[in-house]
C-alpha atoms as a PDB file:
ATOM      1  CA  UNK A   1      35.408   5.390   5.255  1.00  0.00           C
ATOM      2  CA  UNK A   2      33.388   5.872   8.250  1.00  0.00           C
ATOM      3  CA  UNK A   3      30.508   7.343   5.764  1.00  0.00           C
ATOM      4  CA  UNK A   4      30.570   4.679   3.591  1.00  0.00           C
ATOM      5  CA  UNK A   5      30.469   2.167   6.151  1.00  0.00           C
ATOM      6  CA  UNK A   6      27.364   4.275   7.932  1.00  0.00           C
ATOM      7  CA  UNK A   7      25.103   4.255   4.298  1.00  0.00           C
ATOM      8  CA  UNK A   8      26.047   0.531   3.928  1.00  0.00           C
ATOM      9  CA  UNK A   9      24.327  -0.394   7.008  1.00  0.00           C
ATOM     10  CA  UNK A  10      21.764   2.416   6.417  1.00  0.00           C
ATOM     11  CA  UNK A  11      20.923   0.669   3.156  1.00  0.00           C
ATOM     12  CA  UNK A  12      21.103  -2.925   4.682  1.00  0.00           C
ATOM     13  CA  UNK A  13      18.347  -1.638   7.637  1.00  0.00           C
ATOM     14  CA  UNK A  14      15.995  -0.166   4.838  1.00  0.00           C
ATOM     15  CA  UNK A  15      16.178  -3.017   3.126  1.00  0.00           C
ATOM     16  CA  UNK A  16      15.272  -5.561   6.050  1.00  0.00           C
ATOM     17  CA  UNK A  17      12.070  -3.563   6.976  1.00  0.00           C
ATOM     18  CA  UNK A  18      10.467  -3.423   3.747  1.00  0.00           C
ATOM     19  CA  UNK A  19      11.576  -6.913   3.160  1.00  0.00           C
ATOM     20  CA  UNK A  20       9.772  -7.460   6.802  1.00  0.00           C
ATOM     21  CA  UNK A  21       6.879  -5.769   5.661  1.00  0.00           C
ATOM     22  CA  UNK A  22       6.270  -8.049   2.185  1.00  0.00           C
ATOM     23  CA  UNK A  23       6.523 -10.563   4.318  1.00  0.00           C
ATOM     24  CA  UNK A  24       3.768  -9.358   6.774  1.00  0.00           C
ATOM     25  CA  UNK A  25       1.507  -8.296   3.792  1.00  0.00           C
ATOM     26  CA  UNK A  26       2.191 -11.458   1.866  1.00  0.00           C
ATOM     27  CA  UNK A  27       1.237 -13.448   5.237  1.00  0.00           C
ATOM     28  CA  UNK A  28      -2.100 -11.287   5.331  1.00  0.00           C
ATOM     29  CA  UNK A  29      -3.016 -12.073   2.132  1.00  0.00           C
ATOM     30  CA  UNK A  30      -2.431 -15.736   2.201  1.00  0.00           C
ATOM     31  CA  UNK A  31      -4.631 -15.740   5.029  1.00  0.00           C
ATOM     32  CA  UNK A  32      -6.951 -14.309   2.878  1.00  0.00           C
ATOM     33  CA  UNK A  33      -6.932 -16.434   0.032  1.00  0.00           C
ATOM     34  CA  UNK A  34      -6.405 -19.070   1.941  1.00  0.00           C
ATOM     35  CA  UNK A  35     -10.054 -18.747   3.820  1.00  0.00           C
ATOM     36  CA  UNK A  36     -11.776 -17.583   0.552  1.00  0.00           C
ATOM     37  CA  UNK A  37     -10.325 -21.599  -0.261  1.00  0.00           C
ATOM     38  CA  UNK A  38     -11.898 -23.233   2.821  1.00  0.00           C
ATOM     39  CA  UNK A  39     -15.108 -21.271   2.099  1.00  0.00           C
ATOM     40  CA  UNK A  40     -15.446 -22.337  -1.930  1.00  0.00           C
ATOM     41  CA  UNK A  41     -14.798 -25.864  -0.144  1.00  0.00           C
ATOM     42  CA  UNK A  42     -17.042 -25.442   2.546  1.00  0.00           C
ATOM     43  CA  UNK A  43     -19.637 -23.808  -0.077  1.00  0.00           C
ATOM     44  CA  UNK A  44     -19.070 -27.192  -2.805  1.00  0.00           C
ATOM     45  CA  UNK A  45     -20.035 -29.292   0.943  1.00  0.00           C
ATOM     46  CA  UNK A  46     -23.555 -27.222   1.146  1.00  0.00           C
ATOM     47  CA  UNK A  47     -24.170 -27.383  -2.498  1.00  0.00           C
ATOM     48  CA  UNK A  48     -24.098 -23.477  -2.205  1.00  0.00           C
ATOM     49  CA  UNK A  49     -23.913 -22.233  -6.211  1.00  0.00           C
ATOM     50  CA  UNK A  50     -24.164 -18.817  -4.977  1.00  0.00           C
ATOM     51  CA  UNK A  51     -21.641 -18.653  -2.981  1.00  0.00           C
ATOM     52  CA  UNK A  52     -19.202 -20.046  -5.391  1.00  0.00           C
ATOM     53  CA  UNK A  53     -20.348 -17.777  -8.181  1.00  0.00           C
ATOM     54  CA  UNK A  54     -18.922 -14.419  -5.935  1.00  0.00           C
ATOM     55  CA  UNK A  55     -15.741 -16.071  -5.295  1.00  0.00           C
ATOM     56  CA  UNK A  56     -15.039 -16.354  -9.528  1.00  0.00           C
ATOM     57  CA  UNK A  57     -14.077 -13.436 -11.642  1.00  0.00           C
ATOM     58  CA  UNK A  58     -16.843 -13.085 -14.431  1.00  0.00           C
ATOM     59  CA  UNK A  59     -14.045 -14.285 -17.045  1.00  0.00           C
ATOM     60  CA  UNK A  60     -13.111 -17.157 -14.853  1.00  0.00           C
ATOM     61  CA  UNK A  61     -12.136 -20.047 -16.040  1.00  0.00           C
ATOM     62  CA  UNK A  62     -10.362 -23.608 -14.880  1.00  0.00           C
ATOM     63  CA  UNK A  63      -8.272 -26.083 -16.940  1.00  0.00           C
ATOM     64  CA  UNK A  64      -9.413 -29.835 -14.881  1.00  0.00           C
ATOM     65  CA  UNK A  65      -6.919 -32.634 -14.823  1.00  0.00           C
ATOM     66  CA  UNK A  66      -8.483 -34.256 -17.940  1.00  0.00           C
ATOM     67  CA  UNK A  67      -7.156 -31.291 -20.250  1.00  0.00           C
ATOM     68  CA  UNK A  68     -11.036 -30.278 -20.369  1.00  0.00           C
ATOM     69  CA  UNK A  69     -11.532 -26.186 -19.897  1.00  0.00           C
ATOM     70  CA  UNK A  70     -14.691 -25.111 -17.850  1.00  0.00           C
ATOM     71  CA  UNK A  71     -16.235 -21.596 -17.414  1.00  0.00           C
ATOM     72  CA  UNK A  72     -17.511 -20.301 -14.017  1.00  0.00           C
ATOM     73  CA  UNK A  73     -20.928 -21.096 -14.486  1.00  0.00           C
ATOM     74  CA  UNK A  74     -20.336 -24.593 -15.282  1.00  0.00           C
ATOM     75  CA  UNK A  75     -17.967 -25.003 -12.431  1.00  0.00           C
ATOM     76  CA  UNK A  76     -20.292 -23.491  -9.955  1.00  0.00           C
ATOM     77  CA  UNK A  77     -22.896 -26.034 -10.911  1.00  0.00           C
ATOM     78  CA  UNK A  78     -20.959 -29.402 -10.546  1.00  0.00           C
ATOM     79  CA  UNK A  79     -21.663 -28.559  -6.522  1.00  0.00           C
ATOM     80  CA  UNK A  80     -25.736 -28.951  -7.342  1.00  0.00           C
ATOM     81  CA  UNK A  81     -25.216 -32.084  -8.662  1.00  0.00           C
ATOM     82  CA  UNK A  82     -23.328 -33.704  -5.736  1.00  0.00           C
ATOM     83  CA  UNK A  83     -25.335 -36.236  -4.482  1.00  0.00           C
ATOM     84  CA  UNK A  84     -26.228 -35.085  -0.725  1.00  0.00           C
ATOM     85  CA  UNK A  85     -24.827 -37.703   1.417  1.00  0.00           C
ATOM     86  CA  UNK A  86     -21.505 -37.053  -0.347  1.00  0.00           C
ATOM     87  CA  UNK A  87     -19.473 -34.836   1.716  1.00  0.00           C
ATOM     88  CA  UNK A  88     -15.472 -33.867   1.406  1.00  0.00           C
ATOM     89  CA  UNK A  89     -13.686 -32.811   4.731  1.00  0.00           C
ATOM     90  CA  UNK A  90     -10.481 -30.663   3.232  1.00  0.00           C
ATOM     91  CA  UNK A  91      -7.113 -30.276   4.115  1.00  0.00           C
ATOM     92  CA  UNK A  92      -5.008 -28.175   2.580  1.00  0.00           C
ATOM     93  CA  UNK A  93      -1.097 -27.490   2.862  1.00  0.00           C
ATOM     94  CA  UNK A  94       2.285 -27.102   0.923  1.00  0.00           C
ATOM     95  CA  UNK A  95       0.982 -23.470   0.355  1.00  0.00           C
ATOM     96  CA  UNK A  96       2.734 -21.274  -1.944  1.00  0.00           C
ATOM     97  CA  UNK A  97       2.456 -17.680  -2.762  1.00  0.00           C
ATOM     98  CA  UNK A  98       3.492 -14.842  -5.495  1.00  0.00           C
ATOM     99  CA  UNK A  99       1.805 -11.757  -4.913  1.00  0.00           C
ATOM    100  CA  UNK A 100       2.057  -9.131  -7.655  1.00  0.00           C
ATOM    101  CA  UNK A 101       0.486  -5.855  -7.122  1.00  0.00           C
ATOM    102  CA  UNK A 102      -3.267  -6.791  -8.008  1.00  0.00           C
ATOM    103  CA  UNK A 103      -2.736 -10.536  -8.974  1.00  0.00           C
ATOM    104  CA  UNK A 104      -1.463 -13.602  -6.639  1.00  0.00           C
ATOM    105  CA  UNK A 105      -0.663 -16.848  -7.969  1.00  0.00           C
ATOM    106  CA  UNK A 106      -1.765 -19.345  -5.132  1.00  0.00           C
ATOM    107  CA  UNK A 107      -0.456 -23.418  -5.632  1.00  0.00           C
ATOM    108  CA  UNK A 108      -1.377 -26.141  -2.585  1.00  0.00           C
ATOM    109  CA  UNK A 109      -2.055 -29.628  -2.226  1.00  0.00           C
ATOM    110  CA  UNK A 110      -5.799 -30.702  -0.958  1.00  0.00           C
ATOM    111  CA  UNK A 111      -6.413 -33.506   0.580  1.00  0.00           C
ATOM    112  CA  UNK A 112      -9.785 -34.234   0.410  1.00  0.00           C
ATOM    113  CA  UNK A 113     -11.713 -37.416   2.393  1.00  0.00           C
ATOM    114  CA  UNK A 114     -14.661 -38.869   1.045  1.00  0.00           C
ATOM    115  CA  UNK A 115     -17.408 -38.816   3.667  1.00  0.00           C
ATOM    116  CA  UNK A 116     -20.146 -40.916   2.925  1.00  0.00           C
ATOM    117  CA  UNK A 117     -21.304 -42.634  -0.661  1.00  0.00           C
ATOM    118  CA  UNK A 118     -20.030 -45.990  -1.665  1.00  0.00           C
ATOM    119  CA  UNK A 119     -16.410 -44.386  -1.647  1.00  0.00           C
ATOM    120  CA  UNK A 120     -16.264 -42.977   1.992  1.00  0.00           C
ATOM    121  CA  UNK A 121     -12.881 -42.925   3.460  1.00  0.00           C
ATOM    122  CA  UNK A 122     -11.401 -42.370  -0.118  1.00  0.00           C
ATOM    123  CA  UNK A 123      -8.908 -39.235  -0.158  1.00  0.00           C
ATOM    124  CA  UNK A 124      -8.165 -37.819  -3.249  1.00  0.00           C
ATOM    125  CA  UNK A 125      -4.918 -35.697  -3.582  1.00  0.00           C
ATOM    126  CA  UNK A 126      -4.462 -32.923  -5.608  1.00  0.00           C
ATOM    127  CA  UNK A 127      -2.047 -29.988  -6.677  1.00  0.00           C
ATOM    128  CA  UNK A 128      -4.302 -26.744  -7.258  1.00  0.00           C
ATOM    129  CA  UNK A 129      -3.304 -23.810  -8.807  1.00  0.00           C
ATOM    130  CA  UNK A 130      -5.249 -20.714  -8.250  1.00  0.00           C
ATOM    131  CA  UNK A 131      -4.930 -16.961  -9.818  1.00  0.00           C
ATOM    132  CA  UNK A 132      -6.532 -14.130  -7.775  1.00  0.00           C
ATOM    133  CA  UNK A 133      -7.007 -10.838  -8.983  1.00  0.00           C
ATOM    134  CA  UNK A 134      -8.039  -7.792  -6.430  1.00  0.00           C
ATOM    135  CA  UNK A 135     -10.813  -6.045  -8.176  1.00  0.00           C
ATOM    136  CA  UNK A 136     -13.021  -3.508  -6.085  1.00  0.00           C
ATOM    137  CA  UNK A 137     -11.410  -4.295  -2.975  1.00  0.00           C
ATOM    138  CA  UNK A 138     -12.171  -8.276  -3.602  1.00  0.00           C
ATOM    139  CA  UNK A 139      -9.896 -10.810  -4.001  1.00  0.00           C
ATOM    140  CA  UNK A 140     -11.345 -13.330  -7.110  1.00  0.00           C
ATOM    141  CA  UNK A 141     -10.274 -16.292  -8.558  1.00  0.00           C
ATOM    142  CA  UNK A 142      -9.569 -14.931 -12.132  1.00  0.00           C
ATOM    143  CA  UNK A 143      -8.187 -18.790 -13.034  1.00  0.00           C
ATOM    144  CA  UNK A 144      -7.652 -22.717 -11.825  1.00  0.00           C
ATOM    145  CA  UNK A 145      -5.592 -25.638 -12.665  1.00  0.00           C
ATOM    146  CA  UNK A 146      -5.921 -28.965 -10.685  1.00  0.00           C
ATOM    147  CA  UNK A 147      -3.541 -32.041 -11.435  1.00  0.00           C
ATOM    148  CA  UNK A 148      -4.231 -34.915  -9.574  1.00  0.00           C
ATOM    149  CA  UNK A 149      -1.587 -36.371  -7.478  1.00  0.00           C
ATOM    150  CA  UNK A 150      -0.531 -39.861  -7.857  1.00  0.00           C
ATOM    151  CA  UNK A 151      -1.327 -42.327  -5.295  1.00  0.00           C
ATOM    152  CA  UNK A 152       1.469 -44.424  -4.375  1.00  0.00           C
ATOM    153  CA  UNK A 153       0.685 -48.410  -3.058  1.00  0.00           C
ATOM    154  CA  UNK A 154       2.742 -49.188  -0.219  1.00  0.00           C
ATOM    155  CA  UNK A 155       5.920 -50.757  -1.257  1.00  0.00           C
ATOM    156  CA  UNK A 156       6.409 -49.784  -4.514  1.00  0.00           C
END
């Protein structure tokens, strides 16, 4: 009895530091993900097409609210054409994470706040989904899907 008792709690101990350590790892590499994120933002801000190119797999590929499917290179341009008093300041939350071996599935709600242009003060809302793949040591965006997130009047 005494044995069997003993490799129960053996087997419940195991199992609450590997469980501790997924955790941990997950945590590290949603902190990862999360600043490549801020820095594709950031880099959309500056108008920076390089910089958004090496965050996107070579096979990349989003799906934009509108149904309409875009490749990287087309993506990476839409930050040229900004005009350049139109800025977005970013906020992003409701994070969640899978993390399978060499892929992650990343969803997250941006806020984002028109700063300047005829629309300044604007925030648009929307739910992005993201798929990383580790390749080389790098994590890339292999895939993206953005809905956009209704905005609700006050009092209705």
């Amino acid at each position: 009895m005494k044995r069997i008792f003993f490799s129960i709690i053996l087997t419940f101990a195991a199992f609450s530091i590997v469980s501790a350590q997924t955790a941990n790892k997950n945590k590290k590499i949603e902190q990862e993900l999360l600043k490549i994120e801020q820095e594709m933002n950031d880099a959309y801000n500056r108008r920076d097409k390089a910089t958004i190119l090496r965050y996107l797999a070579d096979d990349y590929f989003e799906a934009a609210p509108n149904g309409k499917i875009f490749d990287r290179i087309t993506v990476a341009s839409r930050a040229e054409k900004n005009p350049p008093e139109l800025k977005f300041k970013d906020v992003i939350s409701e994070v969640r994470l899978l993390v399978e071996g060499n892929m992650a599935v990343m969803n997250y709600r941006i806020d984002a706040q028109v700063q300047g242009g005829e629309k300044n003060g604007r925030v648009y809302s929307t739910r992005v989904t993201d798929v990383f793949t580790r390749k080389a040591g790098r994590w890339l965006i292999a895939a993206s899907h953005a809905s956009d997130i209704e905005q609700t009047q006050p009092g209705k």
